[in-house]
Protein backbone atom coordinates (compact mmCIF):
# COMPACT_ATOMS: atom_id res chain seq x y z
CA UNK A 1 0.00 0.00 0.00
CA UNK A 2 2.70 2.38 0.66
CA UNK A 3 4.75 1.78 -2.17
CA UNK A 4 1.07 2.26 -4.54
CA UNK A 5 1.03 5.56 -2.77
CA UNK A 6 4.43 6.22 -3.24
CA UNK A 7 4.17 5.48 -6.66
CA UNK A 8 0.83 7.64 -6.81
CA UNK A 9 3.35 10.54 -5.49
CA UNK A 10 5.64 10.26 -7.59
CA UNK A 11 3.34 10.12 -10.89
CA UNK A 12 1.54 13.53 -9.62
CA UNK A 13 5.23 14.80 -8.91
CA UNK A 14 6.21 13.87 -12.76
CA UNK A 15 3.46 15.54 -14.39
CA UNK A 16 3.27 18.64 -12.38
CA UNK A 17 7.01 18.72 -13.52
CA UNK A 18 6.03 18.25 -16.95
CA UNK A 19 3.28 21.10 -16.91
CA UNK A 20 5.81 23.65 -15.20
CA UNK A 21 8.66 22.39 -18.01
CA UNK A 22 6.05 23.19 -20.69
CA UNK A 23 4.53 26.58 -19.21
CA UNK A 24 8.49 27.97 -19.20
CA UNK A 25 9.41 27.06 -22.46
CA UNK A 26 6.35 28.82 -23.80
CA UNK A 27 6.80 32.09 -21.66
CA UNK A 28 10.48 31.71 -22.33
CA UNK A 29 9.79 31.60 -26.00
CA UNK A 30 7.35 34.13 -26.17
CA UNK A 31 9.82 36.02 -24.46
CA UNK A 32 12.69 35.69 -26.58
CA UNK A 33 10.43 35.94 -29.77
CA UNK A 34 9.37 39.29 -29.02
CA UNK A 35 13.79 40.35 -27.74
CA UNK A 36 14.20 39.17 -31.54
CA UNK A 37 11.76 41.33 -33.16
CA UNK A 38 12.46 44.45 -31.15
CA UNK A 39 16.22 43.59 -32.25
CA UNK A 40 15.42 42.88 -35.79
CA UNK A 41 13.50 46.34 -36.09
CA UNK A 42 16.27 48.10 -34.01
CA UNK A 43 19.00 46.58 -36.20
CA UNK A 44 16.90 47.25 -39.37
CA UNK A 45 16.58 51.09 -38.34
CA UNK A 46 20.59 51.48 -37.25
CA UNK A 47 21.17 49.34 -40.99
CA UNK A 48 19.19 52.20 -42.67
CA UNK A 49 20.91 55.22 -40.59
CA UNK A 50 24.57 53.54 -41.68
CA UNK A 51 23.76 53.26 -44.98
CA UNK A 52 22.50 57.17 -44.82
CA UNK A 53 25.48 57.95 -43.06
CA UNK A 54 27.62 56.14 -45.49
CA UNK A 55 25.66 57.87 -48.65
CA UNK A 56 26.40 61.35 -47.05
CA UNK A 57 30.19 60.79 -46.22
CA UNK A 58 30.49 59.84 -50.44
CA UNK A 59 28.49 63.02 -51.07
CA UNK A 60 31.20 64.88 -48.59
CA UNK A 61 33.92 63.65 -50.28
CA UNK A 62 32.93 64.15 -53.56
CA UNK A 63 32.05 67.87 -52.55
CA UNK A 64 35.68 68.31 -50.68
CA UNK A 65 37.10 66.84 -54.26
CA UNK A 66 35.51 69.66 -56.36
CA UNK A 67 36.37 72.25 -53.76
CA UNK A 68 40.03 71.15 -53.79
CA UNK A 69 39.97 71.68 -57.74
CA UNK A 70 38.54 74.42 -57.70
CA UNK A 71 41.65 75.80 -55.19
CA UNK A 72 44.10 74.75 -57.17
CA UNK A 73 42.72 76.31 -60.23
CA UNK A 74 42.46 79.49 -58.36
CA UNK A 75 45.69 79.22 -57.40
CA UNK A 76 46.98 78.34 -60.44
CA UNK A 77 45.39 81.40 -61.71
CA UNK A 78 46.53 83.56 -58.99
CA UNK A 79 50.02 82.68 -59.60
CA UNK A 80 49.40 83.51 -63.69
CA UNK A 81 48.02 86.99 -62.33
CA UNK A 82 50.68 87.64 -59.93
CA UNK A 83 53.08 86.71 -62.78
CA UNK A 84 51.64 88.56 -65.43
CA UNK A 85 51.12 92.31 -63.27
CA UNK A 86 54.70 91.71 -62.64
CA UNK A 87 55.40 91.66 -65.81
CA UNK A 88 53.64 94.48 -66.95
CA UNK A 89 55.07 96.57 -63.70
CA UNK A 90 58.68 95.74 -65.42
CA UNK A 91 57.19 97.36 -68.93
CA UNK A 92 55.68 100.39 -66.98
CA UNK A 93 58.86 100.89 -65.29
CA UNK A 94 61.19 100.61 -68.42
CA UNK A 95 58.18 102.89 -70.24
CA UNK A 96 58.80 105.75 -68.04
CA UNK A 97 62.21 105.24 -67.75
CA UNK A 98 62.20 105.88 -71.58
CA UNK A 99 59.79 108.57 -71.79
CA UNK A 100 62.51 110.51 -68.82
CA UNK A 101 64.69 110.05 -70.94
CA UNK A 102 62.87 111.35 -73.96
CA UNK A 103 61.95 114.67 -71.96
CA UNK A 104 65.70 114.77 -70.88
CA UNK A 105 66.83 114.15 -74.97
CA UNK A 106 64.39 117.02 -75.47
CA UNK A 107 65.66 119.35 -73.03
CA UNK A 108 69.29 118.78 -74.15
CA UNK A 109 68.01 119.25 -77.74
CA UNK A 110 66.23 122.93 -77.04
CA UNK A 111 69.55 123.67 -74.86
CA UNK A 112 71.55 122.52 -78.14
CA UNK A 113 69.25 124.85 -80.53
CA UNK A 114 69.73 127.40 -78.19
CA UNK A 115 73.45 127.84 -78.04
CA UNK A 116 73.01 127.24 -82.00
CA UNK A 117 71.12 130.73 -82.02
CA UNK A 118 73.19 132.65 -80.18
CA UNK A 119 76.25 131.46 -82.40
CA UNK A 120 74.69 132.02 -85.42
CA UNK A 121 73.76 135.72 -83.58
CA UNK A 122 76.94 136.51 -83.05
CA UNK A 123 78.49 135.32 -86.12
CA UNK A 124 75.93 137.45 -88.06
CA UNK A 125 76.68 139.85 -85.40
CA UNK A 126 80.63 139.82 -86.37
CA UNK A 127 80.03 139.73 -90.13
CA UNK A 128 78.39 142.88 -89.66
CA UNK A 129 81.10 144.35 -88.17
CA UNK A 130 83.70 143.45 -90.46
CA UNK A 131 81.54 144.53 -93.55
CA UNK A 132 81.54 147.90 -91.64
CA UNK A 133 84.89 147.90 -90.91
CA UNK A 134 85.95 146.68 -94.78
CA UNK A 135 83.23 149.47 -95.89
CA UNK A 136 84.98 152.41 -93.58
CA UNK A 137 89.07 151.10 -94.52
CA UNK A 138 87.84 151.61 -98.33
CA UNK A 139 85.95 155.07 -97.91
CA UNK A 140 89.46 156.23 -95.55
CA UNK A 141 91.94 154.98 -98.48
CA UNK A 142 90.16 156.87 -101.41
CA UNK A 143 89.15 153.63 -102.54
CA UNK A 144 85.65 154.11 -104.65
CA UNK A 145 83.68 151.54 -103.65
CA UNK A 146 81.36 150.25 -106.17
CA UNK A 147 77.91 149.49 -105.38
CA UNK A 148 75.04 148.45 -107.45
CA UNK A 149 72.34 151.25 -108.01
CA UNK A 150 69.04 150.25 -105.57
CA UNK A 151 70.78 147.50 -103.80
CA UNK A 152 68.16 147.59 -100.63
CA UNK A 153 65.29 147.70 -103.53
CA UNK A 154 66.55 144.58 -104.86
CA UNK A 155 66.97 142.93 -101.74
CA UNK A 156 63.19 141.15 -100.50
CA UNK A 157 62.03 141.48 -97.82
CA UNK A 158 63.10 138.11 -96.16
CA UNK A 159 66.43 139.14 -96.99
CA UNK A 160 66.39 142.42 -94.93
CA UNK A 161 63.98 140.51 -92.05
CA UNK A 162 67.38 138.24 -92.70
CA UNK A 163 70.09 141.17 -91.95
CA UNK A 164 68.42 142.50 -89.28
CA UNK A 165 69.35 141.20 -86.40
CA UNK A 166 66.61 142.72 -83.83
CA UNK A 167 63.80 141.18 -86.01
CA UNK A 168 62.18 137.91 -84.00
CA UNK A 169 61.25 136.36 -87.32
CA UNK A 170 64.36 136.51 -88.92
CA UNK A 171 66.55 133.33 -89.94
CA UNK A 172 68.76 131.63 -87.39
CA UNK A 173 69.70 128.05 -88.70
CA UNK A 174 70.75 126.78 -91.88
CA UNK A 175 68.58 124.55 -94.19
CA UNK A 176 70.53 121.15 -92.68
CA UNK A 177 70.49 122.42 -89.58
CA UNK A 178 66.95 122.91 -89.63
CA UNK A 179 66.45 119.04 -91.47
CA UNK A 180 68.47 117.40 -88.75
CA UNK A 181 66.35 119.50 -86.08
CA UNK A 182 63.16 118.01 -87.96
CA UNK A 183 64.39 114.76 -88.13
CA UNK A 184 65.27 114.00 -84.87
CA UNK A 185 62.03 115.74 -84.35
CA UNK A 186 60.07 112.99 -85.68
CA UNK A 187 62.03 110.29 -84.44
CA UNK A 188 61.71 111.82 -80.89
CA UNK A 189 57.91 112.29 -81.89
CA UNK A 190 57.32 108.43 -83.38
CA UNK A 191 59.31 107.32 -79.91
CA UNK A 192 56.53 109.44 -77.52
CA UNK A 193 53.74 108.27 -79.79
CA UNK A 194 54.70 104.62 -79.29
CA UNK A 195 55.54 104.31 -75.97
CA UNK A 196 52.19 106.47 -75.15
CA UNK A 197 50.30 103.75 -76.68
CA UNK A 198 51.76 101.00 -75.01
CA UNK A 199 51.93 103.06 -72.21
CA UNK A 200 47.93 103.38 -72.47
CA UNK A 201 47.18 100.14 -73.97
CA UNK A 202 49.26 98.46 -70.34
CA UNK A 203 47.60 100.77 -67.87
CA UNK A 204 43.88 99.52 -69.35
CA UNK A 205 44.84 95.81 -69.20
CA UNK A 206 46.29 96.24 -65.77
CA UNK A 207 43.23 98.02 -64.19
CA UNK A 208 41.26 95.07 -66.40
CA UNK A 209 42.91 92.28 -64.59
CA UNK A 210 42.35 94.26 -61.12
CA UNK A 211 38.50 94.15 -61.46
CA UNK A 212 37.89 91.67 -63.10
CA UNK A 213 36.97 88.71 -60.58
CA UNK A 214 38.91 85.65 -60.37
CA UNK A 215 37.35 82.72 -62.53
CA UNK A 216 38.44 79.37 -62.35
CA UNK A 217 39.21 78.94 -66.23
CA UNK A 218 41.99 80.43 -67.46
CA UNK A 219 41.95 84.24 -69.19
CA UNK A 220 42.10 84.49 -72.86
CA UNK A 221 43.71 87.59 -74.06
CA UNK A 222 42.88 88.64 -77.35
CA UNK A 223 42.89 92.45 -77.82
CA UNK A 224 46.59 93.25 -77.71
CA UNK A 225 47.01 93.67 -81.35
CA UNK A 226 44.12 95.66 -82.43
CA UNK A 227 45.43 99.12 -80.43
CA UNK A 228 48.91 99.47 -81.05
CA UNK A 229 48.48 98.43 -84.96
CA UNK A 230 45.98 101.65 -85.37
CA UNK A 231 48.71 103.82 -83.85
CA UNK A 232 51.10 102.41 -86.12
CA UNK A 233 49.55 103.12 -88.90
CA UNK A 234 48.66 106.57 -88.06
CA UNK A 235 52.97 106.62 -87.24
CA UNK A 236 53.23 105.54 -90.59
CA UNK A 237 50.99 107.77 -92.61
CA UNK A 238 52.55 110.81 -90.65
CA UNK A 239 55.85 109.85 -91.31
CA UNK A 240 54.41 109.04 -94.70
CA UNK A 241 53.17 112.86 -95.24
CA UNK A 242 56.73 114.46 -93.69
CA UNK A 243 58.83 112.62 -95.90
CA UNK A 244 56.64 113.87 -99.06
CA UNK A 245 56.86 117.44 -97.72
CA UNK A 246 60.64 117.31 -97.66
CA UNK A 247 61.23 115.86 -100.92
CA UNK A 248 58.96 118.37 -102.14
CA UNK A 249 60.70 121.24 -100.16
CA UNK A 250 64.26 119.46 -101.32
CA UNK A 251 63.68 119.71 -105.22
CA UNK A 252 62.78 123.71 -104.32
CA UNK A 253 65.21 124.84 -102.02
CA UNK A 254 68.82 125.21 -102.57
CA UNK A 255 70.71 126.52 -100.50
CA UNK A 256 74.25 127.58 -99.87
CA UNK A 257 76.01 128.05 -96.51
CA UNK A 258 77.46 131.23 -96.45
CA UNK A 259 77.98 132.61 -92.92
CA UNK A 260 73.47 131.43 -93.00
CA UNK A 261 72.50 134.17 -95.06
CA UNK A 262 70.35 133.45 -97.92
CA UNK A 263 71.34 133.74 -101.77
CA UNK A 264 67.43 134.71 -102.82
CA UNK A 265 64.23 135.62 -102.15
CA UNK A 266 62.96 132.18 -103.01
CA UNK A 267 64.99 130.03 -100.29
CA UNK A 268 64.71 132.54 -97.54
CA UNK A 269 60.79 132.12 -97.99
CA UNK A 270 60.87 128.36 -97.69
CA UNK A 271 63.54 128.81 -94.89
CA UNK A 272 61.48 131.02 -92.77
CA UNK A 273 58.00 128.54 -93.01
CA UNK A 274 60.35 125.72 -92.24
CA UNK A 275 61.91 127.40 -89.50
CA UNK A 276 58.55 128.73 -87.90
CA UNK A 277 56.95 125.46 -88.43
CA UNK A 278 60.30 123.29 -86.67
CA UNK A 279 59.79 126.59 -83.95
CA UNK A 280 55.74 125.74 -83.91
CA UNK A 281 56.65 122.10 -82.97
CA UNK A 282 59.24 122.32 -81.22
């Protein structure tokens, strides 16, 4: 009897142990079912905000690519501008160098003409006097000095503007003279004309480069030789015109150097329009 009961026991012992076996695998499962999901959906949502992440650090770096380009290519240009104003610095520099020493060739050259006048003053001056002095050592010895009839009425008026030496307008160069004073006249004139235009044509491109704002492809420069060829052909139609006028004045005029008076009416009229015009220029 006590072993049936036993036994009895022991069954109801086994399948309460069964039940309690089966109610914690179920809670336990239940339990671990829902962990899962929740970790599925949080591992789905951190999946989504790495690949985000991930998309946005390419985007970054593509961005940080295209901004380093465009660096270098404004340095790049930078370095071409820097270059280039110090080039054109160096021009303006040797420019006005030049054009000093234009004004200083020109000074030197009005100094020259004037020491030229007051020689050819006093020489006139002197010739003067010894034509006086020949004049009074003839009338003294008896000598009969023979003189045409209406000298002074043949003489024109140029010549006598020419013999007197108190008259502004009267001759004071020879006819080379006065050619070499025009020629280096236009030389020195072509040389200011020139270096004006480049002068000009520098200062616009420089103040051009200054405001102009700083693009990443490169400049393209393609005005330089449109202003300096119109001012060379205006340098060559001038010097065009001046060398027609002094072939034409060369076949008319001929002169003869004596002490820079004039042989005849003719040449001392073209002298004095060359002269006034070299003086008008000058």
């Amino acid at each position: 009897t006590q072993i049936a009961q036993l036994q009895e026991e022991n069954k109801q012992l086994m399948t309460n142990l069964s039940h309690k076996d089966i109610n914690f695998t179920e809670e336990e499962f239940h339990k671990h079912e829902g962990m899962s999901e929740r970790e599925r959906q949080v591992m789905k949502k951190l999946k989504e905000v790495v690949d985000k992440q991930r998309d946005e650090i390419r985007a970054k770096d593509r961005e940080l690519g295209l901004k380093n380009e465009d660096v270098e290519a404004l340095q790049q240009q930078q370095n071409r501008l820097m270059k280039i104003n110090h080039d054109l610095r160096h021009r303006i520099t040797v420019v006005e160098a030049q054009g000093k020493a234009l004004i200083e060739q020109k000074v030197e050259l009005e100094a020259y003409l004037q020491t030229k006048e007051q020689e050819m003053g006093s020489l006139r001056a002197e010739l003067g006097k010894l034509r006086e002095k020949l004049q009074g050592e003839d009338s003294q010895n008896g000598e009969e000095v023979k003189v045409e009839p209406n000298n002074d009425d043949c003489l024109s008026e140029s010549e006598k503007m020419a013999m007197d030496l108190k008259d502004p307008n009267r001759p004071r160069f020879t006819l080379q003279e006065l050619r070499d004073v025009l020629h280096e006249r236009n030389e020195l004139k072509s040389k200011v004309f020139l270096l004006q235009e480049e002068l000009l044509y520098y200062k616009s491109e420089e103040t051009e480069e200054e405001t102009r704002s700083p693009q990443p492809t490169p400049i393209i420069q393609s005005k330089p030789s449109t202003q300096p060829e119109s001012g060379i052909k205006r340098l060559f139609s001038f010097f065009s015109r001046d060398k027609k006028r002094m072939q034409a004045s060369q076949k008319n005029v001929h002169f003869q150097d004596t002490f820079g008076e004039w042989s005849n009416s003719n040449k001392d009229d073209s002298y004095t329009e060359q002269g006034q015009e070299a003086l008008q220029h000058l």
